[in-house]
N, C-alpha and C. Protein backbone atom coordinates (compact mmCIF):
# COMPACT_ATOMS: atom_id res chain seq x y z
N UNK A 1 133.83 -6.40 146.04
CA UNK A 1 133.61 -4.98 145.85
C UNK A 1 132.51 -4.79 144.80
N UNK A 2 131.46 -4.04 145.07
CA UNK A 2 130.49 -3.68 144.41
C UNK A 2 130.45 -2.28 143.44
N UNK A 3 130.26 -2.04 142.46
CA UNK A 3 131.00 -0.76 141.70
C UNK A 3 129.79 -1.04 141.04
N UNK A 4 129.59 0.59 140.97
CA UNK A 4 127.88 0.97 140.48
C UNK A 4 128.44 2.75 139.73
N UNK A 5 127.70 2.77 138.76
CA UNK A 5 127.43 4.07 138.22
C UNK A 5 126.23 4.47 137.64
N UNK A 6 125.69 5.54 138.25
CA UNK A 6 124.31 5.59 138.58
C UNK A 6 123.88 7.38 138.20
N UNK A 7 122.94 7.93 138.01
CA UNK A 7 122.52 8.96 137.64
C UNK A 7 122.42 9.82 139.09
N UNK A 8 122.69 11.13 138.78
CA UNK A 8 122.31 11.78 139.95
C UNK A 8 121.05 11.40 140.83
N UNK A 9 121.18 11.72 141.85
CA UNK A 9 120.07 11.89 142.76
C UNK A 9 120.29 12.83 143.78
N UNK A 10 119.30 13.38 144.06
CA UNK A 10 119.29 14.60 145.00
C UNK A 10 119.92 14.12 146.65
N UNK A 11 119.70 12.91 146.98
CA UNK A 11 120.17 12.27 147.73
C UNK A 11 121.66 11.81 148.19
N UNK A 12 122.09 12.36 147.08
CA UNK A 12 123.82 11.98 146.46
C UNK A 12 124.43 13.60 146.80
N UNK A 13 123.72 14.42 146.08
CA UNK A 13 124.32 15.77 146.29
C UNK A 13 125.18 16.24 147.48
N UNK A 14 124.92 15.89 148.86
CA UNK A 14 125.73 16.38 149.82
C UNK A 14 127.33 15.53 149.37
N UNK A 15 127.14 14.27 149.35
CA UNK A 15 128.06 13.41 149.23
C UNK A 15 129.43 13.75 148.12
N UNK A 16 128.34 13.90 146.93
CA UNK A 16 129.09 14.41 145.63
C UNK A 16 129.79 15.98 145.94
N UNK A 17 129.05 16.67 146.11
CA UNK A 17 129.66 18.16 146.71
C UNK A 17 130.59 18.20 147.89
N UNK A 18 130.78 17.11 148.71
CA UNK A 18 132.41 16.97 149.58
C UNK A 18 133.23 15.92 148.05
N UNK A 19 133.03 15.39 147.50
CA UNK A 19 133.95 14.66 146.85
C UNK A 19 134.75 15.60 145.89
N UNK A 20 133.68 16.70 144.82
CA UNK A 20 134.39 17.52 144.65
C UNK A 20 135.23 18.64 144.68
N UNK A 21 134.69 18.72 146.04
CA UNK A 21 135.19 19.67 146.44
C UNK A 21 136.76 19.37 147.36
N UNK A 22 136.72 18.21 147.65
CA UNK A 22 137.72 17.80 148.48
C UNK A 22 139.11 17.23 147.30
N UNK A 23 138.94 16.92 146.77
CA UNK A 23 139.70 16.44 145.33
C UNK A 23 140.04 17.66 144.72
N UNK A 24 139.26 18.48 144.21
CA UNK A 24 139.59 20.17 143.98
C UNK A 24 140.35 20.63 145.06
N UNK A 25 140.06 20.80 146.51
CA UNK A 25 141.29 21.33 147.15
C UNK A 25 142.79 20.30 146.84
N UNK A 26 142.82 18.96 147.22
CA UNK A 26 143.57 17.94 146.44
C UNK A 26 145.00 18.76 145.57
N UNK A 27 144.28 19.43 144.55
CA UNK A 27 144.92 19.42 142.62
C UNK A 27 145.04 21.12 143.36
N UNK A 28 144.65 21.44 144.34
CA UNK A 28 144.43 22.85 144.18
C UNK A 28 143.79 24.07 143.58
N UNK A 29 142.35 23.15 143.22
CA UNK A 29 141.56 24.32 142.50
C UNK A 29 140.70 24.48 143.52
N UNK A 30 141.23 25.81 143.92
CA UNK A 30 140.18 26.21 145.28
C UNK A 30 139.85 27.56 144.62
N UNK A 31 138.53 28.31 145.00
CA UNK A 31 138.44 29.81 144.68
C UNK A 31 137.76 30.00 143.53
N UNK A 32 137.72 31.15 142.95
CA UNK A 32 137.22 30.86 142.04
C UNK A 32 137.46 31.02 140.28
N UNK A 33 136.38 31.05 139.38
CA UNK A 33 137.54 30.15 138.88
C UNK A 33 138.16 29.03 137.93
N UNK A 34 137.63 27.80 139.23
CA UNK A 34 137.33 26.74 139.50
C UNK A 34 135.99 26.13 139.23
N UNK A 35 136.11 24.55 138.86
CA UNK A 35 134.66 23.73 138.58
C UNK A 35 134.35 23.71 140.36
N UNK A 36 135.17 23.38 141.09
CA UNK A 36 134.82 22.98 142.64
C UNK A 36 133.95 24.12 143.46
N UNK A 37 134.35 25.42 143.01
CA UNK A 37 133.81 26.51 143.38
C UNK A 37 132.15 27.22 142.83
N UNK A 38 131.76 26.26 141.35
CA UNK A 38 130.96 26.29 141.07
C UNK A 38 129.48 26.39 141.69
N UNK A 39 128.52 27.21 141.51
CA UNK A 39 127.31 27.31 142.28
C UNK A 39 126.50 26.12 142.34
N UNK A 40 126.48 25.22 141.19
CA UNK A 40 126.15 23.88 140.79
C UNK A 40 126.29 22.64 141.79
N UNK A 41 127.30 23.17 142.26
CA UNK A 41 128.49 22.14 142.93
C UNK A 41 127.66 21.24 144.28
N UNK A 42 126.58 22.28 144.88
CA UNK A 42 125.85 22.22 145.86
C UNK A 42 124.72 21.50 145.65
N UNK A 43 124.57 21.16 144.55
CA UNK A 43 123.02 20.17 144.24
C UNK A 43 123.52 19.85 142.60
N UNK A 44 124.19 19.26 142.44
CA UNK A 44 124.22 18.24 140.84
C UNK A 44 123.27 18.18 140.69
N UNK A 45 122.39 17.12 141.23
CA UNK A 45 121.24 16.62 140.68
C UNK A 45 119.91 17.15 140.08
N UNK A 46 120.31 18.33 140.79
CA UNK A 46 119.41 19.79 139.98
C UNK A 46 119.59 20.33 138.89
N UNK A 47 121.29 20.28 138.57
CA UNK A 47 121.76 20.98 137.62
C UNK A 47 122.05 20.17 136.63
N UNK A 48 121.89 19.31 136.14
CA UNK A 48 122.13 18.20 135.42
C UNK A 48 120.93 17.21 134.80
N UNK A 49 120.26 18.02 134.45
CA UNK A 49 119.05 17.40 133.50
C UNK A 49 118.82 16.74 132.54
N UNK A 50 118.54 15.76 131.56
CA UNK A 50 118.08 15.10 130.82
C UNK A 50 117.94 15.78 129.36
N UNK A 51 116.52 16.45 129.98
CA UNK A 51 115.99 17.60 129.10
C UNK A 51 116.49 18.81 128.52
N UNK A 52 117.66 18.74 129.38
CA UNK A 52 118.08 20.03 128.98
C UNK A 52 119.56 19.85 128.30
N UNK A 53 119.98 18.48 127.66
CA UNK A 53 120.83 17.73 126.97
C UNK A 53 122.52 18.03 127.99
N UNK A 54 122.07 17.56 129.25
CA UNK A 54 123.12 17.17 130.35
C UNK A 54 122.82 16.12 130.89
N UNK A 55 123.53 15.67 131.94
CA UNK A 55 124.11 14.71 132.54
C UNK A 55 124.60 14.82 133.67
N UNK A 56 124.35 13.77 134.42
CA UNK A 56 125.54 13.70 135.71
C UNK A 56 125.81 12.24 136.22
N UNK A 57 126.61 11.46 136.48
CA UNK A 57 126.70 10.14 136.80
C UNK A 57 127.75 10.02 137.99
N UNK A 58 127.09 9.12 138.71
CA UNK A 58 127.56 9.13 140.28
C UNK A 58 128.58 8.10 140.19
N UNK A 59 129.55 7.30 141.22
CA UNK A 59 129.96 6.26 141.02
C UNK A 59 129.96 5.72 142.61
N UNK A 60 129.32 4.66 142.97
CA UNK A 60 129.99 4.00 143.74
C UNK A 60 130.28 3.24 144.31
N UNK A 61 130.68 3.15 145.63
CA UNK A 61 131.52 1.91 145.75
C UNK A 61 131.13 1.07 147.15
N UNK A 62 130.51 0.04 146.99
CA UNK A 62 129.97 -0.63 148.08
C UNK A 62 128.81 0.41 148.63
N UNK A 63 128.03 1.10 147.97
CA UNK A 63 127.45 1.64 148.13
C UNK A 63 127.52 2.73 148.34
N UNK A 64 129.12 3.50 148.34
CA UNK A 64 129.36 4.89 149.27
C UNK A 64 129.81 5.49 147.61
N UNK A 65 129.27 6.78 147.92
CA UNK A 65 129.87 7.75 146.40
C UNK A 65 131.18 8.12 146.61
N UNK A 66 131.83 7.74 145.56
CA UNK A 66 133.52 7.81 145.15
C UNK A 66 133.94 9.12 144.25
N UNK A 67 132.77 9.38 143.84
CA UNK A 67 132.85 9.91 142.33
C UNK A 67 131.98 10.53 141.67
N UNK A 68 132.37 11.32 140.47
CA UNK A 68 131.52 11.58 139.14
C UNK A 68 131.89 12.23 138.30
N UNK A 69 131.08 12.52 137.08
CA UNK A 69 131.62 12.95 135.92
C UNK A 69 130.10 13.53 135.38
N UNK A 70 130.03 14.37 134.43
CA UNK A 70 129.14 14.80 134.09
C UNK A 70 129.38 15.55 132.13
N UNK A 71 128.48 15.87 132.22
CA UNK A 71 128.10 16.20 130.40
C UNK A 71 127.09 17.20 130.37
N UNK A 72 127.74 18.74 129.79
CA UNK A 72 126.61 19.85 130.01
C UNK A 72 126.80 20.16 128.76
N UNK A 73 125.74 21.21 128.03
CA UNK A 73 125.78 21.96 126.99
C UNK A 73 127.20 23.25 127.03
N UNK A 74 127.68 23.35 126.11
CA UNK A 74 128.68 24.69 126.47
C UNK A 74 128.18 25.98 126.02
N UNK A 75 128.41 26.80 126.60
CA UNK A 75 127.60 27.76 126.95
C UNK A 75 127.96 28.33 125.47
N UNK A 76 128.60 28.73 124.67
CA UNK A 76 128.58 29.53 123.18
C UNK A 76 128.86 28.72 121.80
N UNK A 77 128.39 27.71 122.41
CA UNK A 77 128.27 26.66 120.87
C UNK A 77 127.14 25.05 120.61
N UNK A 78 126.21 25.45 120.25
CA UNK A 78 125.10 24.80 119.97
C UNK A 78 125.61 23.40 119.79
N UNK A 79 126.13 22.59 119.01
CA UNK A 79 126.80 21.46 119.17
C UNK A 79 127.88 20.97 119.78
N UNK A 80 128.40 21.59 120.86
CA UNK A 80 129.34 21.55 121.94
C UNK A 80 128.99 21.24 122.99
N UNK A 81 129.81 20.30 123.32
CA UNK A 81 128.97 19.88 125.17
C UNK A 81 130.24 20.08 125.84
N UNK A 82 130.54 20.19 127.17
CA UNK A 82 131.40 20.21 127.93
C UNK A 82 131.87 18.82 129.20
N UNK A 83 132.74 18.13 129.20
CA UNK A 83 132.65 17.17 130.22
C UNK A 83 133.12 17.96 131.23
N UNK A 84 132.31 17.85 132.48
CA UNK A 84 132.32 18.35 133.61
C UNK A 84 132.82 17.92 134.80
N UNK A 85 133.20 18.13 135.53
CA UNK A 85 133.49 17.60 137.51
C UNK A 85 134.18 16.25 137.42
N UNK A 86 134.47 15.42 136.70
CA UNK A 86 134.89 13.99 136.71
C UNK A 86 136.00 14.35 138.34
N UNK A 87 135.58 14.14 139.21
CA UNK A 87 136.18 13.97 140.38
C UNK A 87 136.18 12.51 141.02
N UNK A 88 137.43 11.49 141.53
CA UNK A 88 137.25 10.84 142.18
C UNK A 88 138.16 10.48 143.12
N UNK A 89 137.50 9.76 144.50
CA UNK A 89 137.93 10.32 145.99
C UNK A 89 139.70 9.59 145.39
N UNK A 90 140.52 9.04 146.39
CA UNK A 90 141.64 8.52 145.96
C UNK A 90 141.29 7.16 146.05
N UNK A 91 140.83 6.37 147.21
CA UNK A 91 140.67 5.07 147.29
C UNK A 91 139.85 4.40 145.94
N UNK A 92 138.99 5.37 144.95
CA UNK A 92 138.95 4.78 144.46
C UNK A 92 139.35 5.04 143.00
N UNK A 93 140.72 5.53 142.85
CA UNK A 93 141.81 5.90 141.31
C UNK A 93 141.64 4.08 141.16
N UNK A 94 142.18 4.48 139.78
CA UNK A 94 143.06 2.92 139.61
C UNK A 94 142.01 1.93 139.44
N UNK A 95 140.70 1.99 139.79
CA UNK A 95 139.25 1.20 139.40
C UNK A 95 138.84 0.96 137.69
N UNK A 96 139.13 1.80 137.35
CA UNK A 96 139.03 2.28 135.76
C UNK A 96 137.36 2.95 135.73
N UNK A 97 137.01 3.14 136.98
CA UNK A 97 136.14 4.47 137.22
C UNK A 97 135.87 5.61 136.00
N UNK A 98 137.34 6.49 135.96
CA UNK A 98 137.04 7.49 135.09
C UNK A 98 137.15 7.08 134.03
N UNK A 99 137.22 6.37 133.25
CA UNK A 99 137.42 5.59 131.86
C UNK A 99 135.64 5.44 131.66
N UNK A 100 135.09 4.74 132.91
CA UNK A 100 133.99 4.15 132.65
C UNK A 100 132.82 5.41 132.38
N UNK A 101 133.41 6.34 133.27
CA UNK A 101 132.27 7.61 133.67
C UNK A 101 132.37 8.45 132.35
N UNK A 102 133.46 8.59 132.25
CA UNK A 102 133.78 9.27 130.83
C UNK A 102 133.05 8.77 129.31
N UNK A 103 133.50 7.15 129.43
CA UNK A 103 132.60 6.71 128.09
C UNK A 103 131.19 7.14 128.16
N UNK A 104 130.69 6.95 129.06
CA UNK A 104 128.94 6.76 129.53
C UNK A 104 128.62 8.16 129.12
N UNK A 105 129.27 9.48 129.98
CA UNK A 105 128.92 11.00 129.31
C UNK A 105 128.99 10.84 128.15
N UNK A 106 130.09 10.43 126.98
CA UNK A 106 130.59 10.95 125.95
C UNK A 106 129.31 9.96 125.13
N UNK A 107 128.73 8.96 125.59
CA UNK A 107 127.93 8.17 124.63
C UNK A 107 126.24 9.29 125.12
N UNK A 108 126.16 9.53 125.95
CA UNK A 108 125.37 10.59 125.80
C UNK A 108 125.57 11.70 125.43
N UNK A 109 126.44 12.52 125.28
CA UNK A 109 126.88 13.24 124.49
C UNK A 109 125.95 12.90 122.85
N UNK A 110 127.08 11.82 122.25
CA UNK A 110 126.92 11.75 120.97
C UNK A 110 125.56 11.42 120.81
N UNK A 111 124.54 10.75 121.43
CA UNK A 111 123.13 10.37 121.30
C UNK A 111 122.36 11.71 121.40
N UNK A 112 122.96 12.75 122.04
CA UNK A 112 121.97 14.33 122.29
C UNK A 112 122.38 14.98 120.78
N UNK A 113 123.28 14.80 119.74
CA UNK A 113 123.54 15.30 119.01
C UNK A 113 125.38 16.02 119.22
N UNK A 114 125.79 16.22 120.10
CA UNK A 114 126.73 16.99 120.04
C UNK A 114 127.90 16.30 119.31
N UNK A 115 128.56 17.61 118.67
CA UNK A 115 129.59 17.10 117.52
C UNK A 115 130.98 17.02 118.49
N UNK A 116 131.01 17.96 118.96
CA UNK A 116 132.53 17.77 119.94
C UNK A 116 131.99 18.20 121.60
N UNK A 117 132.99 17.91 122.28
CA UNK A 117 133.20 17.58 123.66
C UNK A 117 134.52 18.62 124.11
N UNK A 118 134.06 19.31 125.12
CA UNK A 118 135.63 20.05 125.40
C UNK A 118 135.39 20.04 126.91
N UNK A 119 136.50 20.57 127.29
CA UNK A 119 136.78 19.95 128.78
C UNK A 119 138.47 20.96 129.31
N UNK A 120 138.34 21.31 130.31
CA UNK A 120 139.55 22.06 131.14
C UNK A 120 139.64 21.33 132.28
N UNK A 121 141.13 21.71 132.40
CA UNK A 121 141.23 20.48 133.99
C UNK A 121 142.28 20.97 134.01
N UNK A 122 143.84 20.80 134.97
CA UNK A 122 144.51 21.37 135.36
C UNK A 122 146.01 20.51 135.31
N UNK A 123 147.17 21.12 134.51
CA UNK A 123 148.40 20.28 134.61
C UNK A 123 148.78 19.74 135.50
N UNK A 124 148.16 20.09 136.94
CA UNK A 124 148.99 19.05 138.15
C UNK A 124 147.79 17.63 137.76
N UNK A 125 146.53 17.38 137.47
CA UNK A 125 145.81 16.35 137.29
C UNK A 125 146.30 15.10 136.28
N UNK A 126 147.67 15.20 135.94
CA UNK A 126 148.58 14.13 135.23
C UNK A 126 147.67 12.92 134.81
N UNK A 127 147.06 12.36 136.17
CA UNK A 127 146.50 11.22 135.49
C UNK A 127 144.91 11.77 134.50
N UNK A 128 144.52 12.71 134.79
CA UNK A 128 143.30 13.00 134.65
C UNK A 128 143.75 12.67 132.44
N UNK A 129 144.70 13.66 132.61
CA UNK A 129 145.04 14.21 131.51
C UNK A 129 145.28 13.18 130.46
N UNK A 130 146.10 12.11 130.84
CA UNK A 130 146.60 10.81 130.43
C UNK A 130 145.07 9.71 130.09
N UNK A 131 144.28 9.82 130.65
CA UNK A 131 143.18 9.19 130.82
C UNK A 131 142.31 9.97 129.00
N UNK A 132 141.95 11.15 129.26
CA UNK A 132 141.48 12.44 128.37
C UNK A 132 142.23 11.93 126.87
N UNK A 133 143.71 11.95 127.15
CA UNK A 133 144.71 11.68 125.47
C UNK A 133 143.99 10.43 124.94
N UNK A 134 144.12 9.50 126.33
CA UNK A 134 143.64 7.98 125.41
C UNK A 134 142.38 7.67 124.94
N UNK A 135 141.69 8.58 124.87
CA UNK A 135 140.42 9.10 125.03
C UNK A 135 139.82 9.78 123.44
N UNK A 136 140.96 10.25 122.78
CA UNK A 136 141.06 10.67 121.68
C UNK A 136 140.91 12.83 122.01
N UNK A 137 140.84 12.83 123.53
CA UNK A 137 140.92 14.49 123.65
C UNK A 137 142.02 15.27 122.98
N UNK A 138 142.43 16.18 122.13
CA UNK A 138 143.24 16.88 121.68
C UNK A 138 143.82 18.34 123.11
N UNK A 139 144.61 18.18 122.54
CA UNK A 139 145.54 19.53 123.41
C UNK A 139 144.80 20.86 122.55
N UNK A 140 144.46 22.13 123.20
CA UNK A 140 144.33 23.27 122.55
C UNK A 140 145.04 24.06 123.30
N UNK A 141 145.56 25.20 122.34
CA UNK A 141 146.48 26.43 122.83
C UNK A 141 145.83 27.26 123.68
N UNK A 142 144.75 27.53 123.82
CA UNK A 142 143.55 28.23 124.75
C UNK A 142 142.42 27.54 124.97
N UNK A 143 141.36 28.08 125.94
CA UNK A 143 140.12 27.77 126.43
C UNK A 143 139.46 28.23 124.71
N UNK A 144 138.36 27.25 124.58
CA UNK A 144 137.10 28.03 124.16
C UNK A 144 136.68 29.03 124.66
N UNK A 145 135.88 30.12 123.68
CA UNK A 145 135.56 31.01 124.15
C UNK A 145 134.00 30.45 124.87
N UNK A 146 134.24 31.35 126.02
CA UNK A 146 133.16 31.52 126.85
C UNK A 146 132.97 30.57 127.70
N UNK A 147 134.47 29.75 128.30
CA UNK A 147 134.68 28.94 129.71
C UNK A 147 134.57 29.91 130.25
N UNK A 148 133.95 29.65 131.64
CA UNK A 148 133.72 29.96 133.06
C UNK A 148 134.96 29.51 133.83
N UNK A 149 136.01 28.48 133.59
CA UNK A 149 137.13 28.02 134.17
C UNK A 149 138.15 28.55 133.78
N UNK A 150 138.56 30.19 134.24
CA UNK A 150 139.68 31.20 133.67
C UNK A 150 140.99 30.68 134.17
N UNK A 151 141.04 29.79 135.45
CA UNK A 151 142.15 29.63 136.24
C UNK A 151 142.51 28.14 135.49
N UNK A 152 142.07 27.21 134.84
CA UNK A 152 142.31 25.73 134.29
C UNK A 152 143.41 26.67 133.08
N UNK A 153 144.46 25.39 133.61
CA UNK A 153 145.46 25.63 132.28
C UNK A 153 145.80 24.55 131.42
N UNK A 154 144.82 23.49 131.37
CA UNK A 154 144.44 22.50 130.08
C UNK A 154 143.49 22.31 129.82
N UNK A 155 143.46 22.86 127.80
CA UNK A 155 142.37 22.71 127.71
C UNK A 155 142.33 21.26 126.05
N UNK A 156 140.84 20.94 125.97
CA UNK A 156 141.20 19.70 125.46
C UNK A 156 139.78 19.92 124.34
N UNK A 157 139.45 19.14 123.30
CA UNK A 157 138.48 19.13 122.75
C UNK A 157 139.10 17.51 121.83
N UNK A 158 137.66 17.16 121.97
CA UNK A 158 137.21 15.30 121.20
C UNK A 158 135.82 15.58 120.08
N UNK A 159 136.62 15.37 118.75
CA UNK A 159 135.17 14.97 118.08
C UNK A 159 134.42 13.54 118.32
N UNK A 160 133.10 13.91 118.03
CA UNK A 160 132.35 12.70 118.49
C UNK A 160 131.72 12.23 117.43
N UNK A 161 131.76 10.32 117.71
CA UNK A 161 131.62 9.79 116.51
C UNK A 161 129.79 9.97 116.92
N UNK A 162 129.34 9.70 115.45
CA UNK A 162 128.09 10.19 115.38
C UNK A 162 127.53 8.53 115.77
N UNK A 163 126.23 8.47 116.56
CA UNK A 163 125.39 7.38 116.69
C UNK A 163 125.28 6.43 115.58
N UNK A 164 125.33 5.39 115.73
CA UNK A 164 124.94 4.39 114.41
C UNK A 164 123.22 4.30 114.27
């Protein structure tokens, strides 16, 4: 088995946009809302720039996309980034995939400057969540202000260790 994690490509986008979207119906985040419902959702590789201190990372597997996870600015706090979409298909849970996709955002993260990391995802996503704790993510009583994800009912924030 060949296991690759790789940067967006526009080429990936159809692929990635059934993965999340199919995993979102999955957990039941359909509508909107929802990260799956997102306008983004339809071309990552557009929305996920470099330059514009984001991210997006593909994963996959024997060549076929399984996966991804991503790292955006949050929309009302200058040193805040948000981890984004970490969706992956089922065949490939249990890889240590999201462990891997997660470090890789969060080390870009901390290299763009950002001090913390926050992130919503949803109590039926058990493993997601379990993955996030060991992770050093904290539990918060509410969203940050100015999520776009009104319907997510976990929300999480990680300080980030600063670059050496």
């Amino acid at each position: 088995m060949n296991v690759e994690i790789v940067k967006a490509r526009s080429d990936y986008d159809e692929a990635i946009c059934h993965v999340i979207q199919s995993v979102g119906a999955e957990f039941g985040a359909v509508g909107e809302g929802f990260g799956p419902s997102d306008p983004e959702v339809a071309a990552m590789s557009g929305h996920y720039v470099e330059t514009q201190g984001s991210l997006y990372l593909v994963a996959l597997v024997d060549g076929k996309v399984v996966g991804g996870c991503g790292i955006a600015p949050f929309a009302s706090h200058d040193d805040v980034c948000e981890l984004k979409k970490l969706f992956l298909l089922p065949e490939s849970r249990g890889l240590g995939l999201g462990k891997k996709l997660t470090e890789q955002c969060l080390e870009f993260a901390s290299e763009h400057g950002y001090r913390q990391c926050y992130l919503d995802t949803l109590a039926s996503m058990t493993s997601a969540i379990q993955l996030y704790e060991s992770m050093g993510f904290t539990h918060l009583t509410q969203p940050l202000e100015g999520t776009i994800h009104n319907r997510c009912d976990v929300w999480m924030l990680k300080t980030l260790r600063r670059p050496s």
